[in-house]
C-alpha atoms as a PDB file:
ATOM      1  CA  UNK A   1     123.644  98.671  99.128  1.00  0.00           C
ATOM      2  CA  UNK A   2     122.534  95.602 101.003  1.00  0.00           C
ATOM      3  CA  UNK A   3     120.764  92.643  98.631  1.00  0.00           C
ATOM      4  CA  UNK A   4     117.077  91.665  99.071  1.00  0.00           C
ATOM      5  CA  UNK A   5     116.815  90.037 101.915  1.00  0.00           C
ATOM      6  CA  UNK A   6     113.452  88.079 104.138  1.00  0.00           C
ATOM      7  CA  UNK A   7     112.490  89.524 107.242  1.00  0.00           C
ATOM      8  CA  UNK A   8     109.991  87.277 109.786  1.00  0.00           C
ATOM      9  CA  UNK A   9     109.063  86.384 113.010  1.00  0.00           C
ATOM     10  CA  UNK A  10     106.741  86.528 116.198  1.00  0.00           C
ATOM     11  CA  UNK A  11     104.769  88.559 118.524  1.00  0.00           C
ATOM     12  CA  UNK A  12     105.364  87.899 122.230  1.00  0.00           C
ATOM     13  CA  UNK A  13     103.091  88.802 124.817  1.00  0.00           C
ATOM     14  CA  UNK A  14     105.530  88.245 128.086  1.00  0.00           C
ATOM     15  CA  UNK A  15     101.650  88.331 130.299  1.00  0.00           C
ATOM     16  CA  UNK A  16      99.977  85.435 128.823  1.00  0.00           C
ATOM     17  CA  UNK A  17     103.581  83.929 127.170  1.00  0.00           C
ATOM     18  CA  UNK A  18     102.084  83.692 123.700  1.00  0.00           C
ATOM     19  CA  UNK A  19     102.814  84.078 120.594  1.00  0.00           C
ATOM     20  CA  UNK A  20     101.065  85.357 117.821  1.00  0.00           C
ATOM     21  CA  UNK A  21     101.453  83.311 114.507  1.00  0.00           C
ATOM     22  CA  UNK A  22      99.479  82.602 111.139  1.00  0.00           C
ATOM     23  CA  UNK A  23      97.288  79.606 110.095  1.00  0.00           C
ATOM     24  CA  UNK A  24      96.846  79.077 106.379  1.00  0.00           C
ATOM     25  CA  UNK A  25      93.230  77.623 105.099  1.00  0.00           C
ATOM     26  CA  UNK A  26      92.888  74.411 104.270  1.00  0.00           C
ATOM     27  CA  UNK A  27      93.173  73.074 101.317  1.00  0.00           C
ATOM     28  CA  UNK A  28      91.003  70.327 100.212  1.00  0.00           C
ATOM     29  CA  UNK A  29      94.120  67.738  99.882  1.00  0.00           C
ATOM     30  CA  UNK A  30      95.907  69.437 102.532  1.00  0.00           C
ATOM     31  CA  UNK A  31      95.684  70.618 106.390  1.00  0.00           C
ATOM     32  CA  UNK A  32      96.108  73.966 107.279  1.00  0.00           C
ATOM     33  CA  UNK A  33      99.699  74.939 108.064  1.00  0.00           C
ATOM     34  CA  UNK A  34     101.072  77.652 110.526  1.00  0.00           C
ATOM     35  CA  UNK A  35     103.836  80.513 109.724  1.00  0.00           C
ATOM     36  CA  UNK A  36     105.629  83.648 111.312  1.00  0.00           C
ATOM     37  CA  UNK A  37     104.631  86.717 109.936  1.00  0.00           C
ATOM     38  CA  UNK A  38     107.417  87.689 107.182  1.00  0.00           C
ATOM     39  CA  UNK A  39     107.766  89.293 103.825  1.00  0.00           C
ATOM     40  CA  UNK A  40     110.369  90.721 101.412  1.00  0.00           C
ATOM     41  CA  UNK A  41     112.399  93.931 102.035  1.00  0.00           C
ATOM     42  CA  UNK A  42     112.623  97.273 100.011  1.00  0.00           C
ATOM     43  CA  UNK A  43     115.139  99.070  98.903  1.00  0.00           C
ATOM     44  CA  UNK A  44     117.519 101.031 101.684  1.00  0.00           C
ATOM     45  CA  UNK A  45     115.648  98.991 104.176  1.00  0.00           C
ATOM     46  CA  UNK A  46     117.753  97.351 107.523  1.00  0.00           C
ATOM     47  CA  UNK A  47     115.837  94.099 108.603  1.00  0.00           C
ATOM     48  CA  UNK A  48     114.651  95.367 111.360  1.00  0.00           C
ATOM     49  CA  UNK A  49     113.224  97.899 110.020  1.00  0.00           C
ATOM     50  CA  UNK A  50     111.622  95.664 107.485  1.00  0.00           C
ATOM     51  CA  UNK A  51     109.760  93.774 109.853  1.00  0.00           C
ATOM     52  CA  UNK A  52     108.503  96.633 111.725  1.00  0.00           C
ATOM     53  CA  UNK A  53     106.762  97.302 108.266  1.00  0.00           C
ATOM     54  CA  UNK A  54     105.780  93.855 107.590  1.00  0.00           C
ATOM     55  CA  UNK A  55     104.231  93.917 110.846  1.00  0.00           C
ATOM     56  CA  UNK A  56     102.575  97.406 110.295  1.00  0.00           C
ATOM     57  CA  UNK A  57     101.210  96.298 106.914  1.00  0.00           C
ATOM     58  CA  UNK A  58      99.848  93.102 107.947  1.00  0.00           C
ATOM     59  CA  UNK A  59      98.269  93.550 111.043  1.00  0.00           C
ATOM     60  CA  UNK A  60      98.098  97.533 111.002  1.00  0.00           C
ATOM     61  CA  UNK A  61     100.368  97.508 114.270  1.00  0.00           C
ATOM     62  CA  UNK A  62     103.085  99.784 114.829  1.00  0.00           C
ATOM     63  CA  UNK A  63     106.004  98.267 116.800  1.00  0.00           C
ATOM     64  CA  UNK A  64     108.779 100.692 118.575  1.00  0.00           C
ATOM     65  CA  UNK A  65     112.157  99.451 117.464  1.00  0.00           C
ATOM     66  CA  UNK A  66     113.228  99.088 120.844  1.00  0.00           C
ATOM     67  CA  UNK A  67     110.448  96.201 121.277  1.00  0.00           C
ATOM     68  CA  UNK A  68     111.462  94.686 118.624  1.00  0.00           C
ATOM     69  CA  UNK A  69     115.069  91.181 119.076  1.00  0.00           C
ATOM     70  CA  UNK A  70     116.639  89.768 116.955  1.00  0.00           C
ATOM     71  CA  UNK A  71     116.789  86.212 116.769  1.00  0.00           C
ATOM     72  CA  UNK A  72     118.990  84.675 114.504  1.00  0.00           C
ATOM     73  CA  UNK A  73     119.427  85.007 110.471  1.00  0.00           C
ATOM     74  CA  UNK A  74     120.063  82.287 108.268  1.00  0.00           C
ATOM     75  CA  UNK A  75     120.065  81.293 104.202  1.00  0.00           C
ATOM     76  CA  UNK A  76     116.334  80.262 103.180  1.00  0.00           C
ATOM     77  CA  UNK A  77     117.127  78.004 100.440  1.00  0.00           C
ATOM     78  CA  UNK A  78     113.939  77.760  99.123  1.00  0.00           C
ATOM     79  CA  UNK A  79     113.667  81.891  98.805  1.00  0.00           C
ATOM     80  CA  UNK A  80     117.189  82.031  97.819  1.00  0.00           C
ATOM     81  CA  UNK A  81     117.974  85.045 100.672  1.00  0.00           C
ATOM     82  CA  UNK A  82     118.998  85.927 103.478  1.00  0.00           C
ATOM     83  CA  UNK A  83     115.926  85.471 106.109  1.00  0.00           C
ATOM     84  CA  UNK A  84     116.346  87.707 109.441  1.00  0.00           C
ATOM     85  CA  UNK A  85     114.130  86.531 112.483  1.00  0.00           C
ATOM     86  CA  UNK A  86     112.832  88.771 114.899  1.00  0.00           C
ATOM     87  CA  UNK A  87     110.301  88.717 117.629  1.00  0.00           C
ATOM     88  CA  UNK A  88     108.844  91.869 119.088  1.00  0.00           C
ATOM     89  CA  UNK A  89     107.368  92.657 122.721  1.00  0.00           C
ATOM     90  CA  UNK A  90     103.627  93.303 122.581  1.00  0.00           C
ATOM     91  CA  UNK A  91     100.469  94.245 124.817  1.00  0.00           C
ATOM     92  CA  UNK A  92      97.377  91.602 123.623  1.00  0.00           C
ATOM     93  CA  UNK A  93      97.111  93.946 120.859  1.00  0.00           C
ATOM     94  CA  UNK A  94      93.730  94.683 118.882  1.00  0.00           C
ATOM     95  CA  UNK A  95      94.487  94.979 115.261  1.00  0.00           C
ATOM     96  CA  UNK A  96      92.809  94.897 112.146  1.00  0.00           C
ATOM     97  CA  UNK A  97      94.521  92.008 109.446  1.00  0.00           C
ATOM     98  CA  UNK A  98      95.016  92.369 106.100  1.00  0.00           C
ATOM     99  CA  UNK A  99      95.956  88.757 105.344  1.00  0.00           C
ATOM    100  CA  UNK A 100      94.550  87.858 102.465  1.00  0.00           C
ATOM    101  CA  UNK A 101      94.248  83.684 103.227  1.00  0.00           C
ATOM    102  CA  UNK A 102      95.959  83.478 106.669  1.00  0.00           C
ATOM    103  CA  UNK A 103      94.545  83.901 110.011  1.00  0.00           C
ATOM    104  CA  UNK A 104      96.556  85.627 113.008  1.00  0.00           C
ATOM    105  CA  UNK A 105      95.866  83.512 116.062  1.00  0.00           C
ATOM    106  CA  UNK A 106      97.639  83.940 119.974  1.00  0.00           C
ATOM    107  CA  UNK A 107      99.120  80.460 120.866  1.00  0.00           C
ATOM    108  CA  UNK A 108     101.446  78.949 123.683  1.00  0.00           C
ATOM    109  CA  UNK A 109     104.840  77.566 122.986  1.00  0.00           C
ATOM    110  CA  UNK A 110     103.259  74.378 123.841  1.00  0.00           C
ATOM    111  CA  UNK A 111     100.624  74.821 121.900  1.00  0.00           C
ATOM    112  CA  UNK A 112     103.183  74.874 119.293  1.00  0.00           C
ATOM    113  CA  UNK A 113     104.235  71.177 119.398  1.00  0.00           C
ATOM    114  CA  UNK A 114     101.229  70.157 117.948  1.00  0.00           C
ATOM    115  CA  UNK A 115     100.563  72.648 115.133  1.00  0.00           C
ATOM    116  CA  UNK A 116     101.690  71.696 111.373  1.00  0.00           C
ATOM    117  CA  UNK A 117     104.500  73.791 109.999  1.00  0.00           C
ATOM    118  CA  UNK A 118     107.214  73.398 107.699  1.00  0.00           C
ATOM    119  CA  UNK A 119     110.377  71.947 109.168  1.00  0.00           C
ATOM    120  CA  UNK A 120     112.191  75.688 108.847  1.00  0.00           C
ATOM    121  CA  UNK A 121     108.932  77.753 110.308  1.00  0.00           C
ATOM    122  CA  UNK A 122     109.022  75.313 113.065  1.00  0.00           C
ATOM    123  CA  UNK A 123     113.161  75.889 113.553  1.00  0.00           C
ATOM    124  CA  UNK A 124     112.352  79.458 113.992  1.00  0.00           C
ATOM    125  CA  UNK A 125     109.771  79.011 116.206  1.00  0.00           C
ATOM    126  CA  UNK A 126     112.127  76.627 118.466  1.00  0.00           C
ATOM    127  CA  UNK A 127     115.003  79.138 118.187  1.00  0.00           C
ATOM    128  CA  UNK A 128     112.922  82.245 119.259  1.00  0.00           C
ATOM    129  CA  UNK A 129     111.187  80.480 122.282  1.00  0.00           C
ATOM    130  CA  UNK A 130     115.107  79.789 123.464  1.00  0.00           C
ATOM    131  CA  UNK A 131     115.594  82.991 122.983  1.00  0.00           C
ATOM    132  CA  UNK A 132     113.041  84.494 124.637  1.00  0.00           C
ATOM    133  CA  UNK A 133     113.410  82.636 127.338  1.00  0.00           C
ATOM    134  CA  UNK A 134     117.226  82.958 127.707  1.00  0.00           C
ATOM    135  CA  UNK A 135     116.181  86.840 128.011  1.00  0.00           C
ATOM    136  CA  UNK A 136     113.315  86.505 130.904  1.00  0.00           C
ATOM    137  CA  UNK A 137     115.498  83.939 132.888  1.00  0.00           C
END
Protein backbone atom coordinates (compact mmCIF):
# COMPACT_ATOMS: atom_id res chain seq x y z
CA UNK A 1 0.00 0.00 0.00
CA UNK A 2 1.41 3.31 -1.10
CA UNK A 3 1.63 6.21 1.90
CA UNK A 4 -0.45 9.43 1.74
CA UNK A 5 0.81 11.31 -0.65
CA UNK A 6 -0.14 15.35 -2.33
CA UNK A 7 -1.34 15.49 -5.67
CA UNK A 8 -1.41 19.24 -7.60
CA UNK A 9 -1.07 21.08 -10.52
CA UNK A 10 -2.45 23.08 -13.63
CA UNK A 11 -4.90 23.31 -16.35
CA UNK A 12 -3.49 24.07 -19.81
CA UNK A 13 -5.41 25.37 -22.51
CA UNK A 14 -2.74 24.76 -25.58
CA UNK A 15 -5.40 27.66 -27.72
CA UNK A 16 -5.01 30.61 -25.60
CA UNK A 17 -1.57 29.04 -23.68
CA UNK A 18 -3.04 29.57 -20.23
CA UNK A 19 -3.19 28.25 -17.31
CA UNK A 20 -5.73 27.97 -14.89
CA UNK A 21 -4.60 28.61 -11.19
CA UNK A 22 -6.12 29.82 -7.73
CA UNK A 23 -5.99 33.26 -6.00
CA UNK A 24 -6.53 33.27 -2.26
CA UNK A 25 -8.50 36.48 -0.64
CA UNK A 26 -6.81 38.91 0.91
CA UNK A 27 -6.16 39.16 4.09
CA UNK A 28 -6.19 42.40 5.82
CA UNK A 29 -2.23 42.18 6.70
CA UNK A 30 -1.59 40.24 3.72
CA UNK A 31 -1.96 40.22 -0.31
CA UNK A 32 -3.67 37.65 -1.95
CA UNK A 33 -1.48 34.72 -2.97
CA UNK A 34 -1.83 32.28 -6.01
CA UNK A 35 -1.70 28.22 -5.92
CA UNK A 36 -2.14 25.04 -8.20
CA UNK A 37 -5.06 23.20 -7.56
CA UNK A 38 -3.99 20.16 -5.14
CA UNK A 39 -5.24 18.15 -2.24
CA UNK A 40 -4.55 14.96 -0.25
CA UNK A 41 -5.00 11.39 -1.62
CA UNK A 42 -7.27 8.44 -0.43
CA UNK A 43 -6.69 5.27 0.21
CA UNK A 44 -5.76 2.77 -2.97
CA UNK A 45 -5.49 5.94 -4.90
CA UNK A 46 -2.37 6.36 -7.80
CA UNK A 47 -1.57 10.19 -8.08
CA UNK A 48 -2.87 10.54 -11.05
CA UNK A 49 -5.77 9.39 -10.31
CA UNK A 50 -5.91 11.62 -7.32
CA UNK A 51 -5.75 14.65 -9.16
CA UNK A 52 -8.26 13.73 -11.63
CA UNK A 53 -10.50 13.76 -8.40
CA UNK A 54 -9.12 16.81 -6.94
CA UNK A 55 -9.86 18.37 -10.11
CA UNK A 56 -13.43 16.81 -10.36
CA UNK A 57 -14.23 17.91 -6.80
CA UNK A 58 -13.05 21.33 -7.05
CA UNK A 59 -14.08 22.60 -10.15
CA UNK A 60 -16.77 19.79 -11.03
CA UNK A 61 -14.58 18.91 -14.23
CA UNK A 62 -13.91 15.55 -15.33
CA UNK A 63 -10.46 15.10 -16.92
CA UNK A 64 -9.67 11.82 -19.24
CA UNK A 65 -6.49 10.30 -17.90
CA UNK A 66 -4.96 10.47 -21.12
CA UNK A 67 -5.14 14.49 -20.85
CA UNK A 68 -3.79 14.45 -17.93
CA UNK A 69 1.25 14.71 -17.59
CA UNK A 70 3.03 14.33 -15.22
CA UNK A 71 5.40 16.80 -14.22
CA UNK A 72 7.72 16.06 -11.68
CA UNK A 73 7.25 14.80 -7.84
CA UNK A 74 9.16 15.98 -5.07
CA UNK A 75 9.21 15.97 -0.89
CA UNK A 76 6.91 18.99 0.38
CA UNK A 77 8.57 19.63 3.56
CA UNK A 78 6.13 21.67 4.93
CA UNK A 79 3.23 18.77 4.29
CA UNK A 80 5.65 16.17 5.18
CA UNK A 81 4.71 13.97 1.70
CA UNK A 82 5.32 13.15 -1.24
CA UNK A 83 3.68 15.99 -3.67
CA UNK A 84 3.05 14.68 -7.43
CA UNK A 85 2.57 17.54 -10.09
CA UNK A 86 0.51 17.20 -12.95
CA UNK A 87 -0.97 19.39 -15.57
CA UNK A 88 -3.88 18.31 -17.70
CA UNK A 89 -4.97 19.36 -21.40
CA UNK A 90 -8.22 21.33 -21.38
CA UNK A 91 -10.88 23.12 -23.74
CA UNK A 92 -11.68 26.88 -21.94
CA UNK A 93 -13.79 24.84 -19.78
CA UNK A 94 -17.09 26.17 -18.00
CA UNK A 95 -17.23 24.81 -14.55
CA UNK A 96 -18.89 25.41 -11.48
CA UNK A 97 -16.14 25.91 -8.21
CA UNK A 98 -16.48 24.71 -5.04
CA UNK A 99 -13.56 26.60 -3.48
CA UNK A 100 -14.46 27.66 -0.46
CA UNK A 101 -11.90 31.05 -0.23
CA UNK A 102 -9.98 30.69 -3.55
CA UNK A 103 -10.83 31.92 -6.89
CA UNK A 104 -9.99 29.87 -10.22
CA UNK A 105 -8.71 32.42 -12.70
CA UNK A 106 -7.09 31.64 -16.62
CA UNK A 107 -3.61 33.37 -16.70
CA UNK A 108 -0.48 33.45 -19.11
CA UNK A 109 2.86 32.10 -18.15
CA UNK A 110 3.85 35.63 -18.23
CA UNK A 111 1.30 36.69 -16.42
CA UNK A 112 2.81 34.49 -13.92
CA UNK A 113 5.99 36.52 -13.18
CA UNK A 114 4.18 38.99 -11.50
CA UNK A 115 1.67 37.10 -9.33
CA UNK A 116 2.58 36.37 -5.46
CA UNK A 117 3.15 32.74 -4.64
CA UNK A 118 5.12 30.83 -2.34
CA UNK A 119 8.64 30.07 -3.47
CA UNK A 120 7.56 26.09 -4.03
CA UNK A 121 3.99 26.99 -5.90
CA UNK A 122 6.02 29.21 -8.02
CA UNK A 123 8.84 26.15 -8.67
CA UNK A 124 6.00 24.15 -9.91
CA UNK A 125 4.66 26.58 -11.94
CA UNK A 126 8.30 27.17 -13.61
CA UNK A 127 8.81 23.40 -13.95
CA UNK A 128 5.40 22.69 -15.69
CA UNK A 129 5.67 25.67 -18.20
CA UNK A 130 9.23 23.80 -19.23
CA UNK A 131 7.47 21.06 -19.51
CA UNK A 132 4.82 21.94 -21.44
CA UNK A 133 6.68 23.54 -23.64
CA UNK A 134 9.40 20.86 -24.11
CA UNK A 135 6.17 18.76 -25.29
CA UNK A 136 4.64 21.42 -28.00
CA UNK A 137 8.22 22.21 -29.36
Amino acid sequence: MQDPFYASGILYNQKTHQILLLKSEALDDKPSNWSTLGGHSRAGEDAQTAFARIIQEALNLNLKQKNIYPVYDYFHSILNKINYVFYAEVGKPKFSANLKKDTPSWVSFKETLKLAFSAQTKQDVVVSERVINSKLF
